[in-house]
C-alpha atoms as a PDB file:
ATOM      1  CA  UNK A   1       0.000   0.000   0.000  1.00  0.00           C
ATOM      2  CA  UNK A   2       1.190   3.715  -0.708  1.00  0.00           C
ATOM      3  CA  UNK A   3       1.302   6.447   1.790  1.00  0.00           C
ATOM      4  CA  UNK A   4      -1.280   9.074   1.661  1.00  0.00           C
ATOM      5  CA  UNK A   5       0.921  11.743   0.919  1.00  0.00           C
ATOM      6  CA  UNK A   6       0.811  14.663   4.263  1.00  0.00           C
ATOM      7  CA  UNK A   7      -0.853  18.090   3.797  1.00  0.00           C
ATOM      8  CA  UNK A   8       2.832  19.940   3.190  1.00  0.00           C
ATOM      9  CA  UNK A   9       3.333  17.169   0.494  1.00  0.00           C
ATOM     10  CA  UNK A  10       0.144  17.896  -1.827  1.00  0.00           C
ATOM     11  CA  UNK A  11       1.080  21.601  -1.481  1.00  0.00           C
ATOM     12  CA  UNK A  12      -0.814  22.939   1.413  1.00  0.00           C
ATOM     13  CA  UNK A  13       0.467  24.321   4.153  1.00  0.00           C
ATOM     14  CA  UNK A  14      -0.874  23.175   7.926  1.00  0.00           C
ATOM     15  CA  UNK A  15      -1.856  26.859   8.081  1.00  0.00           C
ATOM     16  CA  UNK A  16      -4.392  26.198   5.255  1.00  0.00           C
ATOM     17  CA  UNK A  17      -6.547  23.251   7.056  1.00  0.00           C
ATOM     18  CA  UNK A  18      -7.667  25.993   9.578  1.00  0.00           C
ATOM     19  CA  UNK A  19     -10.978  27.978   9.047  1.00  0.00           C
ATOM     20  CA  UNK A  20     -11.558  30.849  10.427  1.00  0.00           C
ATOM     21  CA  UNK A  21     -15.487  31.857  11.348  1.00  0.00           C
ATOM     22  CA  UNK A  22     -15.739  35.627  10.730  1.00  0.00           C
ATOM     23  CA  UNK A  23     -17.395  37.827  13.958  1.00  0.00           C
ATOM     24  CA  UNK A  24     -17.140  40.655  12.663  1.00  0.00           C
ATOM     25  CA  UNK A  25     -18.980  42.316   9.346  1.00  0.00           C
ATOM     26  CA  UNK A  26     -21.770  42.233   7.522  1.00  0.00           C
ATOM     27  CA  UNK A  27     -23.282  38.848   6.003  1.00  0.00           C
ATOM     28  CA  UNK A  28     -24.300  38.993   2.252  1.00  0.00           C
ATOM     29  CA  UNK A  29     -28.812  38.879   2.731  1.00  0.00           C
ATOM     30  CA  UNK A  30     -31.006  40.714   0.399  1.00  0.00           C
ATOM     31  CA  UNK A  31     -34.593  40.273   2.611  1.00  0.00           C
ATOM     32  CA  UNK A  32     -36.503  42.349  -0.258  1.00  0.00           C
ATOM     33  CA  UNK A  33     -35.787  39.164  -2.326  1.00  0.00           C
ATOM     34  CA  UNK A  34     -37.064  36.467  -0.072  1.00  0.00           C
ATOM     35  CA  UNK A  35     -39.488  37.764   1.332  1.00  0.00           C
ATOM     36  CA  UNK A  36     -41.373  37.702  -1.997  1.00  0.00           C
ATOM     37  CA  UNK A  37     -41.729  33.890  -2.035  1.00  0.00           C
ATOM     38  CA  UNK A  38     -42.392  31.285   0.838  1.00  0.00           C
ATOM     39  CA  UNK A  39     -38.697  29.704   2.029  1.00  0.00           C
ATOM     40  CA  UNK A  40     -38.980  26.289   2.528  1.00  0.00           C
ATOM     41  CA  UNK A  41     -36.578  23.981   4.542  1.00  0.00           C
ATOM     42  CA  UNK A  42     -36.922  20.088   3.145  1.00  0.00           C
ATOM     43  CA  UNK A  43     -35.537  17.669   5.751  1.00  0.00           C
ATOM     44  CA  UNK A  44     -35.867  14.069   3.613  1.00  0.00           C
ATOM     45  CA  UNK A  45     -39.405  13.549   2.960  1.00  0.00           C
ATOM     46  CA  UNK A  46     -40.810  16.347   5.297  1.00  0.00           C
ATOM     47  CA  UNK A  47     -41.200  20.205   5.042  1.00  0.00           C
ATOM     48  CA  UNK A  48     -41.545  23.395   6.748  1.00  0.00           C
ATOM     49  CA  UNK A  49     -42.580  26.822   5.094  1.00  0.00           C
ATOM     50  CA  UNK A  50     -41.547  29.833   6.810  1.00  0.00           C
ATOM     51  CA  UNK A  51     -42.971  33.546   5.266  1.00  0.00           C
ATOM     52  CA  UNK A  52     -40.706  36.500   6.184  1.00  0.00           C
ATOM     53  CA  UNK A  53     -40.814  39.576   7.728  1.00  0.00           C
ATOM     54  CA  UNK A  54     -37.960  41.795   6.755  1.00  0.00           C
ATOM     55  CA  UNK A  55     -37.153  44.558   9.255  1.00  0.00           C
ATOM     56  CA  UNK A  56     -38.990  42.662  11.797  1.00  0.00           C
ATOM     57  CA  UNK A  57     -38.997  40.580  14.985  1.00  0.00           C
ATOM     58  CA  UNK A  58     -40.738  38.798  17.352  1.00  0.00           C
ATOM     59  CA  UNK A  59     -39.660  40.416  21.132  1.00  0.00           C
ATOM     60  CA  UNK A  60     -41.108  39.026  24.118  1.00  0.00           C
ATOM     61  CA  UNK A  61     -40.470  37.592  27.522  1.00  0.00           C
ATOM     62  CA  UNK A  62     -39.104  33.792  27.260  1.00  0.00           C
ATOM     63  CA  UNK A  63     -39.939  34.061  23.144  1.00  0.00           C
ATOM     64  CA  UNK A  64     -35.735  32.619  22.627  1.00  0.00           C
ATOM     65  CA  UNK A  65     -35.612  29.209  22.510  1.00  0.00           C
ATOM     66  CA  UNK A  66     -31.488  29.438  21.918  1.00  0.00           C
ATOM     67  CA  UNK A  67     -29.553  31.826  19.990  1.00  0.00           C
ATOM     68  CA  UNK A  68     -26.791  30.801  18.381  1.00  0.00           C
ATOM     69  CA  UNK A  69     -24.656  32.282  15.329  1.00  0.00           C
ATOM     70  CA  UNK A  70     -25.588  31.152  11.485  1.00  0.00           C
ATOM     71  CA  UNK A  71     -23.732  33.268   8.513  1.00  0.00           C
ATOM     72  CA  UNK A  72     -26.732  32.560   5.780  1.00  0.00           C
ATOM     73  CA  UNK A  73     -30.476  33.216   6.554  1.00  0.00           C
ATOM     74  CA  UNK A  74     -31.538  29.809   5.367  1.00  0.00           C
ATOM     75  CA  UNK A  75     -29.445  28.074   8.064  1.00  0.00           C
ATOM     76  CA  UNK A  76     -31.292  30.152  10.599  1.00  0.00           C
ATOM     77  CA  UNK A  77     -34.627  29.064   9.166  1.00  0.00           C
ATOM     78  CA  UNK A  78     -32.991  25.650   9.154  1.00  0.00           C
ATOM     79  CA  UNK A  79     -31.814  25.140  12.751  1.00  0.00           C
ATOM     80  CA  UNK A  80     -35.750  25.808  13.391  1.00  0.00           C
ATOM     81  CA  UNK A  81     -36.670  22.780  10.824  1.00  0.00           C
ATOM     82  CA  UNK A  82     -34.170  20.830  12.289  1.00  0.00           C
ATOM     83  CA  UNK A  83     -35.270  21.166  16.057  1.00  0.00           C
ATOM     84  CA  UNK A  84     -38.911  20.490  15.109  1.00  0.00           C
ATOM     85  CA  UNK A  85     -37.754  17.287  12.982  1.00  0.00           C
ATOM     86  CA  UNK A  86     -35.364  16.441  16.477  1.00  0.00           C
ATOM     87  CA  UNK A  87     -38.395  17.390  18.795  1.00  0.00           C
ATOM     88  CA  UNK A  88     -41.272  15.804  16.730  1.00  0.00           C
ATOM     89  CA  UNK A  89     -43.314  18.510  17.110  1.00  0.00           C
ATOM     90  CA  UNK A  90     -43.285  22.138  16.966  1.00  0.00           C
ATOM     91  CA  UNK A  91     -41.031  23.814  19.280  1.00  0.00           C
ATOM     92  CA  UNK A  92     -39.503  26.307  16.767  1.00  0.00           C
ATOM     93  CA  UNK A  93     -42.353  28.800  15.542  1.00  0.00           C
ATOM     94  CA  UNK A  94     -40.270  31.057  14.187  1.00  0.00           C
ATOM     95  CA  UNK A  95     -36.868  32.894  13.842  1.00  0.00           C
ATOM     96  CA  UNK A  96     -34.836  36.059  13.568  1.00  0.00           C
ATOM     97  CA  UNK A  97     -31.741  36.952  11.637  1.00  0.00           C
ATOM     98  CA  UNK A  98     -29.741  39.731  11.606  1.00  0.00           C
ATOM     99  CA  UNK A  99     -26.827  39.811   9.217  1.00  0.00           C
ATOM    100  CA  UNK A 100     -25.030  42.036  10.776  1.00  0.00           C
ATOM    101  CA  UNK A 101     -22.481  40.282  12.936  1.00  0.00           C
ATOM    102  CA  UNK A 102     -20.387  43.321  14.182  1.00  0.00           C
ATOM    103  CA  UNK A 103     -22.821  44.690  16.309  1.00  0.00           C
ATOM    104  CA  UNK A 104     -24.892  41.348  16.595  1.00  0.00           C
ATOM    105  CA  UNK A 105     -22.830  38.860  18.078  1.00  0.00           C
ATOM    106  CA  UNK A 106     -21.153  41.487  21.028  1.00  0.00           C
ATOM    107  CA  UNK A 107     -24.554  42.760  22.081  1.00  0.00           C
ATOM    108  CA  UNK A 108     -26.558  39.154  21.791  1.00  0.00           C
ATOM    109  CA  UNK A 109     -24.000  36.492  21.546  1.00  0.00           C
ATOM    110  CA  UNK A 110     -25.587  35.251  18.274  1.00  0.00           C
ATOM    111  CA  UNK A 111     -27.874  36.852  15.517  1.00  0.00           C
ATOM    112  CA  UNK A 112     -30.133  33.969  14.978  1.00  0.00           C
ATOM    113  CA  UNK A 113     -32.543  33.649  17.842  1.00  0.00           C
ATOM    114  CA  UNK A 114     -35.141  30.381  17.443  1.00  0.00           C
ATOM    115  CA  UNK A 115     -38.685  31.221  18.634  1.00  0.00           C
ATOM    116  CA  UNK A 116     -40.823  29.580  21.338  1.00  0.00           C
ATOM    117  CA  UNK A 117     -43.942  31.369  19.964  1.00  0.00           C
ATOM    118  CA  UNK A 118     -44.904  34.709  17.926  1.00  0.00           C
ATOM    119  CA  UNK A 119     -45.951  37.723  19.757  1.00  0.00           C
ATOM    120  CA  UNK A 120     -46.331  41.240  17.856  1.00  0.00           C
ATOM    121  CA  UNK A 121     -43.163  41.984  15.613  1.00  0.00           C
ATOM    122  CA  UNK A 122     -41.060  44.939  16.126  1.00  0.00           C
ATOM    123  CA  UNK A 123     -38.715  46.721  14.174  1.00  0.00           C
ATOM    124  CA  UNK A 124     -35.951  46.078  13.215  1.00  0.00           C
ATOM    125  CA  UNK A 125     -32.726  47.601  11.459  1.00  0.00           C
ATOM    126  CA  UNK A 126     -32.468  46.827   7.915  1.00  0.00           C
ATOM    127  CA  UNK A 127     -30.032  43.968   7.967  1.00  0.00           C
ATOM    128  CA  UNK A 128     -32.510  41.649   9.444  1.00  0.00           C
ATOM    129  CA  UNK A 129     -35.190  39.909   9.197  1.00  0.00           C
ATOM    130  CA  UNK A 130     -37.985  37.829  11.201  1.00  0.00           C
ATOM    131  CA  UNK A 131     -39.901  34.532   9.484  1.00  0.00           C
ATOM    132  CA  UNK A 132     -42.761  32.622  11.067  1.00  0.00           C
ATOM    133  CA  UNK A 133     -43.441  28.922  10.523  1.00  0.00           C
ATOM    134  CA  UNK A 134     -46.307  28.797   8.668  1.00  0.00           C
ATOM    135  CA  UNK A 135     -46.660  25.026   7.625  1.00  0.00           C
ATOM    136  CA  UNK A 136     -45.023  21.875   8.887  1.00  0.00           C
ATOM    137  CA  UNK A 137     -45.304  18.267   9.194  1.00  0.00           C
ATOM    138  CA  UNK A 138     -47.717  16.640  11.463  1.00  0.00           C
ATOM    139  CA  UNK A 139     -45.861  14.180  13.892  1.00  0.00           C
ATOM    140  CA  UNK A 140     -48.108  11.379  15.551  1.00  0.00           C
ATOM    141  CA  UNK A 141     -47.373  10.107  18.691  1.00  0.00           C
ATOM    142  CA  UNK A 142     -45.668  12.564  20.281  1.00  0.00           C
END
């Protein structure tokens, strides 16, 4: 058998292997575009639509479910899917973005906040964005 040639050998340096998450700046989103059409997170055979709010979200007492940090808007609306798919039910009612991680992350420790449920929506700067779940799979036995 051959050696799997090393890292340094195939012309990358160790240096290269490392990824660096970015904390700082402002994450590519254009709301005014997808907010125009239902977003829809397909986990195998099920679904969940979510309809945005751009501008918007959902402020309340014990409304977070977790906040956590996600550098595209449908990974936000995903981490909801996914903890309804995990939970078999719906936990996750909705979520809020903001793409601004400079002043995000420092003030909040994240800038995607999953939603216990959906109070009135406030407003919101323009780099953001709320979504509420407005279909999703029915689980039986819960």
């Amino acid at each position: 058998a051959a050696p799997t040639p090393t890292a340094e050998a195939q012309g990358a340096s160790a240096t290269e292997d490392t990824i660096k998450v970015p904390t700082q700046g402002i994450i590519d989103f254009d709301c005014g575009r997808i907010s125009t059409s239902r977003q829809v997170v397909t986990l195998g055979a099920l679904s969940w639509g979510f309809d945005v709010s751009c501008m918007m979200d959902y402020v309340g007492p014990g409304i977070d479910i977790v906040g956590m940090t996600a550098y595209t808007f449908d990974d936000c609306i995903r981490a909801c899917a996914m903890l309804n798919n995990f939970a078999r039910n719906n936990t996750c009612l909705g979520v809020f973005f903001n793409a601004n991680l400079t002043t995000s992350l420092p003030a909040n420790h994240g800038n995607c906040f999953l939603k216990a449920y959906l109070p009135q929506m406030t407003a919101q700067p323009d780099l953001a964005a709320a979504a509420a779940l407005v279909y999703s799979p029915r689980f039986m036995n819960q």
